[in-house]
Protein backbone atom coordinates (compact mmCIF):
# COMPACT_ATOMS: atom_id res chain seq x y z
CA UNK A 1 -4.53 -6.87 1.06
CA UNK A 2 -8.10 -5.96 -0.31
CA UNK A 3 -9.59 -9.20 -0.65
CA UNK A 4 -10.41 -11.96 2.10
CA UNK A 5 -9.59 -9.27 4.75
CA UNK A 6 -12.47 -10.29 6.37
CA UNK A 7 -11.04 -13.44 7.29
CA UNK A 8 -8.13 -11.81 9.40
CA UNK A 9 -10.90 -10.84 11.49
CA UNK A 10 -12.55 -14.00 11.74
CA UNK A 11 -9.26 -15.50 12.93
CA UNK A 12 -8.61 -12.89 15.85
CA UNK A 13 -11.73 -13.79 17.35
CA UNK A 14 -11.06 -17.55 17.49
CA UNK A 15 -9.95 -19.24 20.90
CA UNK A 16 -6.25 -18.70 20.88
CA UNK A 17 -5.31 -22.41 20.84
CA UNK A 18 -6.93 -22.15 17.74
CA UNK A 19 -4.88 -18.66 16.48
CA UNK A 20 -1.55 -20.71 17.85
CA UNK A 21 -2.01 -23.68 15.32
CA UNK A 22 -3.13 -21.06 12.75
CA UNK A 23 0.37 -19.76 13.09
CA UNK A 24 2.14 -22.80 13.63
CA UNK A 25 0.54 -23.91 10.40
CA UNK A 26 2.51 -20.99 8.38
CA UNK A 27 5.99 -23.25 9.00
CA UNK A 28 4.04 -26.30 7.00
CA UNK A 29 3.04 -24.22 3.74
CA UNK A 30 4.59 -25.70 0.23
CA UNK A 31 7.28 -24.25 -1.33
CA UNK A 32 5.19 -22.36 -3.77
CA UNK A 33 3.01 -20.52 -1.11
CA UNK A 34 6.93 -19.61 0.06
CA UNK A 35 7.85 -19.10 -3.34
CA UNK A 36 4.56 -16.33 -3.67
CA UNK A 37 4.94 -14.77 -0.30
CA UNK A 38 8.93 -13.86 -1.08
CA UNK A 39 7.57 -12.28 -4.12
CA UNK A 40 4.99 -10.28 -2.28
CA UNK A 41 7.64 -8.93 0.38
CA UNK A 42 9.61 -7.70 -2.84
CA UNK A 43 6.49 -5.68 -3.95
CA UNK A 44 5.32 -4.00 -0.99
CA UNK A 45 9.45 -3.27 -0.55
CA UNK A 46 9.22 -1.14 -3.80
CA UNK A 47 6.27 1.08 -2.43
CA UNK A 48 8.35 2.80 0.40
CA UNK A 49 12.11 2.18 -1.40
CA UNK A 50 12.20 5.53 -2.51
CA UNK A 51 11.31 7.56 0.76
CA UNK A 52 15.24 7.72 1.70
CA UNK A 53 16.63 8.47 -1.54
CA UNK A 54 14.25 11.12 -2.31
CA UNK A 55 16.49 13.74 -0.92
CA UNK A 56 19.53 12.51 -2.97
CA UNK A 57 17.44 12.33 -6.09
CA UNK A 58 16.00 15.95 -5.08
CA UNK A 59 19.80 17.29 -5.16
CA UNK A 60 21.63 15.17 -7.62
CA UNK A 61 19.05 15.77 -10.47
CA UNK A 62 18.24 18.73 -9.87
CA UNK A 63 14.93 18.80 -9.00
CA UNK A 64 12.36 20.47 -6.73
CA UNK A 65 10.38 18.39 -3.79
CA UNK A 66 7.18 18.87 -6.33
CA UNK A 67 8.69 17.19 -8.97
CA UNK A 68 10.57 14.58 -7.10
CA UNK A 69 7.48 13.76 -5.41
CA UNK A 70 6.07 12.79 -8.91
CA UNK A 71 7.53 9.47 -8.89
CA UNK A 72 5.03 8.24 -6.42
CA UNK A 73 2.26 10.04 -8.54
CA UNK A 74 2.60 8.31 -11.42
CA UNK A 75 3.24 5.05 -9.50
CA UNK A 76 0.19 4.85 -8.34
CA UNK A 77 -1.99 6.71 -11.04
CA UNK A 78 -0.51 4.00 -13.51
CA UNK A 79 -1.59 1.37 -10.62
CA UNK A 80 -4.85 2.54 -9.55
CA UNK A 81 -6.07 2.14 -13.43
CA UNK A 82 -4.45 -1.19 -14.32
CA UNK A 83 -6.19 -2.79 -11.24
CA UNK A 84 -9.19 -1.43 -12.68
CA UNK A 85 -8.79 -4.41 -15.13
CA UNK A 86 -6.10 -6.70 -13.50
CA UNK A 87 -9.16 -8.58 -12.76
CA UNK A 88 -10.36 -9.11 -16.47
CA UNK A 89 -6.72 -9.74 -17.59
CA UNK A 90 -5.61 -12.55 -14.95
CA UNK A 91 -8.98 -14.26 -15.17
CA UNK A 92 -8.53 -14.65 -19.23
CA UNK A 93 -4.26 -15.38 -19.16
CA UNK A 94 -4.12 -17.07 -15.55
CA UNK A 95 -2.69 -16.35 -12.56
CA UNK A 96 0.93 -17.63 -13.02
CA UNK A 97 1.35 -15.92 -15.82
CA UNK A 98 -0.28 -12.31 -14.78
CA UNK A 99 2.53 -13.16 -11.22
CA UNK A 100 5.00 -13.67 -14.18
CA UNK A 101 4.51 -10.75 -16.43
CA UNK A 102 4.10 -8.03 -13.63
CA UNK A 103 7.80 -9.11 -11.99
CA UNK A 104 9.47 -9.30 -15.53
CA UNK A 105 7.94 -5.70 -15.77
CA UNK A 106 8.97 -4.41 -12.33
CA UNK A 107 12.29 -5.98 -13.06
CA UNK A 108 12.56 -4.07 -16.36
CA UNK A 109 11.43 -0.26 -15.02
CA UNK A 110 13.54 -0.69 -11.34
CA UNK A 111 16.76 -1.36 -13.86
CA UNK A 112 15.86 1.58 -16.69
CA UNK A 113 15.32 3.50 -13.12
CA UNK A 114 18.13 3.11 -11.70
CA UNK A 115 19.83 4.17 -15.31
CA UNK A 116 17.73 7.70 -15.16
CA UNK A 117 19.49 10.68 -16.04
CA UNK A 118 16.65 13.21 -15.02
CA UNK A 119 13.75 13.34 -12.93
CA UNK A 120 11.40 13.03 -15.65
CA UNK A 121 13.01 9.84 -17.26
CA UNK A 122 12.82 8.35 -13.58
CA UNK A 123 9.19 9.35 -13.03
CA UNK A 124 8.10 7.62 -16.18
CA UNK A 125 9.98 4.71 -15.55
CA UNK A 126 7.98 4.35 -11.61
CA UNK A 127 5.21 4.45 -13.83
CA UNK A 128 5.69 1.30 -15.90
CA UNK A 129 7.07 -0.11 -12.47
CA UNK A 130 3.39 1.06 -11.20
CA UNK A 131 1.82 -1.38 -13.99
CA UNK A 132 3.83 -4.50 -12.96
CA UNK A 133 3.04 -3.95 -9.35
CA UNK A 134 -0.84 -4.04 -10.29
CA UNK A 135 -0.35 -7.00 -12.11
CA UNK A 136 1.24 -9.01 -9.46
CA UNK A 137 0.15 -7.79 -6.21
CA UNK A 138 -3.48 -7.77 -7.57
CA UNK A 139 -3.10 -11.92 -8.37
CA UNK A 140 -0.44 -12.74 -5.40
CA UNK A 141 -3.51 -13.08 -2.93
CA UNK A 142 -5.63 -15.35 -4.95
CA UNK A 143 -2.65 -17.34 -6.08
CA UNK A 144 -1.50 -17.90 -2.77
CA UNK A 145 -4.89 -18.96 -1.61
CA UNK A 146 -4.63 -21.70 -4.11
CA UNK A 147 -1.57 -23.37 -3.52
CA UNK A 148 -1.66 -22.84 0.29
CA UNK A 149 -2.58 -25.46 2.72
CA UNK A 150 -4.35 -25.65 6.28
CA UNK A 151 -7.21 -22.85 5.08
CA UNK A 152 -8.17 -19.70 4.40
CA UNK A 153 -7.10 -18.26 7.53
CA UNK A 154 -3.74 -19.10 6.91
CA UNK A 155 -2.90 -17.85 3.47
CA UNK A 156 -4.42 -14.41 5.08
CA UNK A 157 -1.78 -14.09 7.61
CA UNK A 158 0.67 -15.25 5.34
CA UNK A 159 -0.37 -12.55 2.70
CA UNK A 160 -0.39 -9.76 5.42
CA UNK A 161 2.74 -10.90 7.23
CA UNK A 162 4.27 -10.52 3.75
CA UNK A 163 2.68 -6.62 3.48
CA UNK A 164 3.76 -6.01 6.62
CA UNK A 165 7.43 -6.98 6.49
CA UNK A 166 7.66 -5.32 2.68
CA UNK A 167 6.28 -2.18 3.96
CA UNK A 168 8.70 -1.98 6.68
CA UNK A 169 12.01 -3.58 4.62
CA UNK A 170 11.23 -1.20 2.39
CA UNK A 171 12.60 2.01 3.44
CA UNK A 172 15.22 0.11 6.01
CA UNK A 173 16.53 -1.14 2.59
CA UNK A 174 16.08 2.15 0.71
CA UNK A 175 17.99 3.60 3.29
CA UNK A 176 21.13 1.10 3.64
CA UNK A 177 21.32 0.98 -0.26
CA UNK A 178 21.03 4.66 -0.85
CA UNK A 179 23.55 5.96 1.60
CA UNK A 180 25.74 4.60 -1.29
CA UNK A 181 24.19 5.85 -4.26
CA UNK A 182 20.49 6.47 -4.65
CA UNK A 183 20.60 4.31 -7.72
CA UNK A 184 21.51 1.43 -5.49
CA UNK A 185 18.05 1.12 -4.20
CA UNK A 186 16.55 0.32 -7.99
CA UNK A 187 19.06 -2.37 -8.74
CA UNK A 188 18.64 -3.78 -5.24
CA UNK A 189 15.10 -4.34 -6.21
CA UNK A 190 15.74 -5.84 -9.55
CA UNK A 191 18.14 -8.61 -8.30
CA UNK A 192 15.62 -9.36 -5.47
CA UNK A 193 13.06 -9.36 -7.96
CA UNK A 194 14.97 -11.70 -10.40
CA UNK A 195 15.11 -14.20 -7.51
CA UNK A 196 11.17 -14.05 -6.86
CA UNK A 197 10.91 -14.62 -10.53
CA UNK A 198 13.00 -17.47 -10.71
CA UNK A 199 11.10 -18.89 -7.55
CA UNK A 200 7.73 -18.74 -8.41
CA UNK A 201 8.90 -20.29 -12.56
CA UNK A 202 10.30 -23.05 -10.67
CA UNK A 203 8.53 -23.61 -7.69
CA UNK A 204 4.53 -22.45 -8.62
CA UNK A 205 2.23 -24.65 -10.75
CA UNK A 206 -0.04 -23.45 -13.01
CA UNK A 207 -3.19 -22.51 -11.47
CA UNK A 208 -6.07 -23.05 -13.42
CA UNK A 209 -7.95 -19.69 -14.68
CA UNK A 210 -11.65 -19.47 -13.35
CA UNK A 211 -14.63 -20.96 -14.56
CA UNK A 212 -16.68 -17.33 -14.34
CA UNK A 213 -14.27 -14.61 -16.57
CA UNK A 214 -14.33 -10.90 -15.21
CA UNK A 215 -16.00 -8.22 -17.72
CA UNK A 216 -13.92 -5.61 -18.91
CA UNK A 217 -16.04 -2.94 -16.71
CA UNK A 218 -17.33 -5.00 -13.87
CA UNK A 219 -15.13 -2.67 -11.51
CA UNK A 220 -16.53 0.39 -12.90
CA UNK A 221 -20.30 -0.66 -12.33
CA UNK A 222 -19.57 -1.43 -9.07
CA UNK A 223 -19.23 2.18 -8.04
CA UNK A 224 -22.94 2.57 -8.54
CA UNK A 225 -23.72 0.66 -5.26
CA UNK A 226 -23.30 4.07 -3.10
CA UNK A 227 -21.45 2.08 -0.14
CA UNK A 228 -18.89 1.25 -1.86
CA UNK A 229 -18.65 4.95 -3.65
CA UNK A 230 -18.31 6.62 -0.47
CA UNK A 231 -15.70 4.16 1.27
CA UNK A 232 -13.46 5.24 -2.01
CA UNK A 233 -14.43 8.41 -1.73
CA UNK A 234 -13.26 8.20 2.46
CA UNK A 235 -10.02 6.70 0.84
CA UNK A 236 -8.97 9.26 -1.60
CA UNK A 237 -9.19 11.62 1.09
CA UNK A 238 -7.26 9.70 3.01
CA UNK A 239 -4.34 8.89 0.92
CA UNK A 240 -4.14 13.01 0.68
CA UNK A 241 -2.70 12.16 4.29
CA UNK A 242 -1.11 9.19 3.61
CA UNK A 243 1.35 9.76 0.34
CA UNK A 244 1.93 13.70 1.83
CA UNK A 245 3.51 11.44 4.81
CA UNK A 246 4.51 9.03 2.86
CA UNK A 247 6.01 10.95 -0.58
CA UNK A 248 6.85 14.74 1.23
CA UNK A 249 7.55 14.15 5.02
CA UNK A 250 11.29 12.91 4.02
CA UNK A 251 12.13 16.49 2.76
CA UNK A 252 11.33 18.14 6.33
CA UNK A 253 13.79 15.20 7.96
CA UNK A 254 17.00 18.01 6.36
CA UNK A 255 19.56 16.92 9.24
CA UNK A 256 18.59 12.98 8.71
CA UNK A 257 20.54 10.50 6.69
CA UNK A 258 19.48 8.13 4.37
CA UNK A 259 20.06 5.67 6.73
CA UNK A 260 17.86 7.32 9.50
CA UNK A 261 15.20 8.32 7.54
CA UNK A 262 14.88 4.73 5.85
CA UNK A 263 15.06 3.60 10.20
CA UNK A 264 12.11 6.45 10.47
CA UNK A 265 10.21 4.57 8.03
CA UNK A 266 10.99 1.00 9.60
CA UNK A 267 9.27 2.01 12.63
CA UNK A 268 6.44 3.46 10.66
CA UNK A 269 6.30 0.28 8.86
CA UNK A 270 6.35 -2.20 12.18
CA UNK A 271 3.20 0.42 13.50
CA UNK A 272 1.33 0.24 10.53
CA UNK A 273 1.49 -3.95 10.47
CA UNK A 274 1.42 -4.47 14.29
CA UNK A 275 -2.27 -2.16 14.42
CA UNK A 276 -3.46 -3.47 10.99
CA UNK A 277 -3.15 -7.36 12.22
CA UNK A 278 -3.62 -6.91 15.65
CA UNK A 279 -4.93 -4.18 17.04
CA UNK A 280 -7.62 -3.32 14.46
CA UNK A 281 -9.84 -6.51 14.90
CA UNK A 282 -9.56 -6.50 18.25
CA UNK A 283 -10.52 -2.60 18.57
CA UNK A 284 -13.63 -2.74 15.89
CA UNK A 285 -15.04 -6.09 17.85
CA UNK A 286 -15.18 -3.32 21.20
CA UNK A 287 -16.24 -0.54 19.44
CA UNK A 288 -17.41 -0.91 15.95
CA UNK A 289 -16.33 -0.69 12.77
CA UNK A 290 -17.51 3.16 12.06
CA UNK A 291 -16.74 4.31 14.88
CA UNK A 292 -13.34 2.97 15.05
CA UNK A 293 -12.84 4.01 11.24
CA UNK A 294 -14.19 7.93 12.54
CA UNK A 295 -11.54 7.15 15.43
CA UNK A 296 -8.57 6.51 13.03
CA UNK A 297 -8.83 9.48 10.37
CA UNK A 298 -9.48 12.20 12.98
CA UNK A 299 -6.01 10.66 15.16
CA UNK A 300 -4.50 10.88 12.06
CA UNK A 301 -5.47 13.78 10.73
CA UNK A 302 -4.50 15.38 14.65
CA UNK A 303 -1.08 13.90 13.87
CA UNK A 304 -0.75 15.48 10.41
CA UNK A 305 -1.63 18.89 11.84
CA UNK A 306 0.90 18.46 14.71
CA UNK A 307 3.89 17.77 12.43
CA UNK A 308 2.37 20.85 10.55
CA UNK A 309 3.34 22.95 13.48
CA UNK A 310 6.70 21.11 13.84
CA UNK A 311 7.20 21.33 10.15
CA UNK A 312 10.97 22.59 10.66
CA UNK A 313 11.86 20.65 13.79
CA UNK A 314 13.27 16.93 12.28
CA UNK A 315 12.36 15.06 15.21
CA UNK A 316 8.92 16.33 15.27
CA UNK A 317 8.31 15.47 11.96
CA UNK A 318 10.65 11.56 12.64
CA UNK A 319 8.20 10.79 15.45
CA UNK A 320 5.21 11.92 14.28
CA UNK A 321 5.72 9.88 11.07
CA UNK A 322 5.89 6.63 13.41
CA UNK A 323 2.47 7.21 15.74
CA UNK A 324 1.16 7.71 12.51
CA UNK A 325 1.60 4.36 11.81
CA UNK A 326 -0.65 2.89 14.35
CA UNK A 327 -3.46 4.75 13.28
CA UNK A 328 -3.01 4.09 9.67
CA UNK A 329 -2.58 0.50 10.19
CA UNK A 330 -6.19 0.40 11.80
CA UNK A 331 -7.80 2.73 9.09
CA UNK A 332 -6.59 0.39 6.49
CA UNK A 333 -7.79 -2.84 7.88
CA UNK A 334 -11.13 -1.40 8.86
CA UNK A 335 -12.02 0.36 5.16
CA UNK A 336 -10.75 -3.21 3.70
CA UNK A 337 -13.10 -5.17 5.44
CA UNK A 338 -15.95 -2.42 4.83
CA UNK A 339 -15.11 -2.74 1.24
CA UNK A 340 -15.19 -6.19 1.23
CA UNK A 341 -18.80 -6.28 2.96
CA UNK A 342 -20.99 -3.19 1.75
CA UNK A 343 -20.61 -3.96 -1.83
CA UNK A 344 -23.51 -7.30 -2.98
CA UNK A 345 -20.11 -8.01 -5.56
CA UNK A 346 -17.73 -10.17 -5.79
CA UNK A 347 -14.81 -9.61 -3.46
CA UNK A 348 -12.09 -8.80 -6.26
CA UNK A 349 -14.34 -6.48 -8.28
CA UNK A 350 -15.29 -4.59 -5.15
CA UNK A 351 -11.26 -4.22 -4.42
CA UNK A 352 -10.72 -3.18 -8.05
CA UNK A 353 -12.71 -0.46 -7.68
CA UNK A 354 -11.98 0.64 -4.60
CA UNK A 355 -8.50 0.67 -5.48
CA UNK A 356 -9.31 2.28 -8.57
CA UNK A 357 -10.46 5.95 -6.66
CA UNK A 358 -8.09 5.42 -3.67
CA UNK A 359 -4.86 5.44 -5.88
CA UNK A 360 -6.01 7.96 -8.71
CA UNK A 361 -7.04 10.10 -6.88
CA UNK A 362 -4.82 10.08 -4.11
CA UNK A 363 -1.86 10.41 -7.32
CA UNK A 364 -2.80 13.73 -7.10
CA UNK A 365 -0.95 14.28 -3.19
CA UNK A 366 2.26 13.86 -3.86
CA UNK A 367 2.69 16.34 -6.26
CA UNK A 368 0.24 19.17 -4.25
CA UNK A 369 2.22 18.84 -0.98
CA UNK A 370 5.64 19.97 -2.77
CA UNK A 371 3.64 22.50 -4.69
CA UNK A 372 1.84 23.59 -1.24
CA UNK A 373 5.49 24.27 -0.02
CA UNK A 374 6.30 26.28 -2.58
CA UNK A 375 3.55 28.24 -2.94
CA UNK A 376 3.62 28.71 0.56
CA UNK A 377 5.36 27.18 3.38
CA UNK A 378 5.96 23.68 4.52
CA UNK A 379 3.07 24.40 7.71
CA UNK A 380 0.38 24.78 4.92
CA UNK A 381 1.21 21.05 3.33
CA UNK A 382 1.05 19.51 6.72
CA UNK A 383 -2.30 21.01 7.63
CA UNK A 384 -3.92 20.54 3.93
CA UNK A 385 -3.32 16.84 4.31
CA UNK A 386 -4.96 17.03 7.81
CA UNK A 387 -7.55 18.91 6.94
CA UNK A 388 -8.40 16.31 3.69
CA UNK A 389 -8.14 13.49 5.70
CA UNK A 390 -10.76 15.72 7.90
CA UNK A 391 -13.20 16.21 5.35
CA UNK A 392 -12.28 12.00 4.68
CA UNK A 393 -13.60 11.27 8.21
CA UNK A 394 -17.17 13.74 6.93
CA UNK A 395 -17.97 12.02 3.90
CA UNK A 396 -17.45 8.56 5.31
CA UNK A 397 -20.12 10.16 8.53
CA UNK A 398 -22.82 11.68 5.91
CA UNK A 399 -22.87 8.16 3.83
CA UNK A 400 -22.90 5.99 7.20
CA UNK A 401 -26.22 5.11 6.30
CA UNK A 402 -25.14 3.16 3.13
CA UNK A 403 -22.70 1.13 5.56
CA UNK A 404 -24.99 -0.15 8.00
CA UNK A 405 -24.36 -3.71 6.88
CA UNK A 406 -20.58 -3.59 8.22
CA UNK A 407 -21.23 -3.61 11.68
């Protein structure tokens, strides 16, 4: 998602006899691009599999919205730091086997999950679920790259097509599976997971490991080139928006389903991948890349203030969650490619790093938005994460200078 996103751009602005054999190239890929791609629709499932079940988990464990809301916090602090190195570990063991060792671990922690007794056993266990998903969505891109066919262009679209319909299964599936039993949704995962595994053993060659090995803290230097500081910076604000939607909004959906609320998130999900392939390039050729990006965090942080106000009202909250979508989609395409292009680094040490604040810190959300409630009142939660994706939209206007070369 982080790397090459620049090329996703390139392609929308190609003649569209040229995007149409793009597309009609996806059908001729090998079986192990296929075999990669399945895999990657599996991953990106897991990150919104829980937004259903959260309720039931909530009630049947006994726990508070703070501390259910954990299990996304330590998904993604545990992520954000292991792609701080993914790099430096895939580039020394090789790709397959990185691919290999992060399913076997997502495998592992969606089973022990779905065995949890208490909230805290199932919050640990997202974690070491967190530390697979680094591993393999970090080396899916790249591997797919390699065994693809046709160019670039088209291992892009098939990476994103593969976010795009994981982000959306996700919660659809969550949903379906957890109006049985919110363990459902864990061993779901697993079996689907098992398959991917079995796939990409069979059906993916080994790819050879790069001529040029990653240091240990290339990532972490990176951050000294201030574009790229303040684009993570922009991002962790962001994600205070983002994972309050993402990790919290379910709770304020009290006369929803499962089911509905995993359909919520399905729309959410088609939004988010319909703006982030299409209508972002087209939108930042017209009007720019910062001002498009200023564009995006203020809509959403409008939206997060309006479901603030509607905090109590379901359908407020169901519909807000979707237009949120489109203007989510765009912010994330638009601070990819800026990543990709302010930073004089290579492209997957520049994502590393990025992804490195963006998930840390945004761990932190999750947890603040039930404790907001609590403290307070459900309003205040809603209009913190507006107001932080606010101050998001500042900092990224007070460093513009730094990102002059994205336009």
């Amino acid at each position: 998602m982080e790397e090459n996103q620049d090329y996703l751009n390139e392609l929308n602005e190609l003649p569209v006899e040229k995007q149409e054999s793009v597309l009609k190239g996806l059908l001729k890929q090998p079986k192990p691009a296929w075999a990669v791609a399945f895999a990657c629709v599996i991953a990106f499932m897991g990150i919104g599999l829980v937004d259903p079940i959260l309720k039931s988990i909530s009630e049947q464990l006994h726990a508070t919205p703070a501390q259910t809301s954990l299990l996304f916090t330590s998904y993604m602090l545990v992520t954000g730091i292991v792609m701080l190195f993914s790099g430096f570990i895939s580039s020394r063991i090789g790709a397959k086997r990185t691919l290999l060792y992060g399913l076997v671990i997502i495998i592992i922690f969606a089973i022990l999950g779905g065995l949890s007794n208490s909230v805290g056993q199932l919050v640990g266990f997202r974690a070491g679920w967190g530390l697979g998903n680094a591993l393999f969505i970090s080396t899916a891109l790249s591997a797919i790259v390699g065994v693809s066919v046709g160019g670039t262009e088209q291992s892009i679209i098939m990476y994103e097509a593969a976010m795009g319909l994981g982000m959306s299964v996700g919660p659809l599936l969550g949903g379906i599976l957890g109006s049985f039993s919110w363990r459902a949704p864990f061993f779901g995962v697993a079996t689907l997971m098992t398959v991917a595994f079995i796939s990409v053993t069979i059906l993916l060659e080994k790819i050879p490991k790069p001529e040029k090995k990653v240091g240990f803290w290339d990532a972490l230097r990176a951050l000294k080139h201030k574009g790229l500081l303040i684009t993570g910076i922009t991002a962790l604000f962001y994600n205070f928006g983002f994972f309050t939607l993402l990790a919290y909004s379910p709770f304020r959906m009290e006369s929803y389903s499962a089911m509905q609320v995993g359909f919520v998130f399905f729309g959410w999900g088609l939004c988010l991948a319909i703006s982030s392939v299409f209508l972002a390039p087209k939108l930042q050729e017209k009007f720019g890349t910062k001002n498009m990006m200023y564009t995006a965090l203020l809509l959403f942080a409008f939206d997060l203030m309006i479901m603030g106000f509607g905090a109590n009202n379901s359908t407020v909250i169901s519909v807000c969650i979707i237009i949120a979508g489109l203007f989510q989609g765009i912010n994330n395409t638009l601070i990819t490619t800026a990543v990709m292009e302010v930073a004089p680094v290579e492209r997957s040490i520049a994502s590393s790093a990025y992804s490195f604040i963006r998930f840390t810190g945004g761990a932190l959300a999750p947890w603040l938005a039930g404790k907001l409630a609590d403290w307070y009142n459900p309003h205040v939660t809603f209009w913190f994460a507006a107001a932080a994706v606010a101050v998001g939209a500042l900092v990224l206007f007070a460093g513009r200078r730094y990102l002059d070369n994205i336009e």
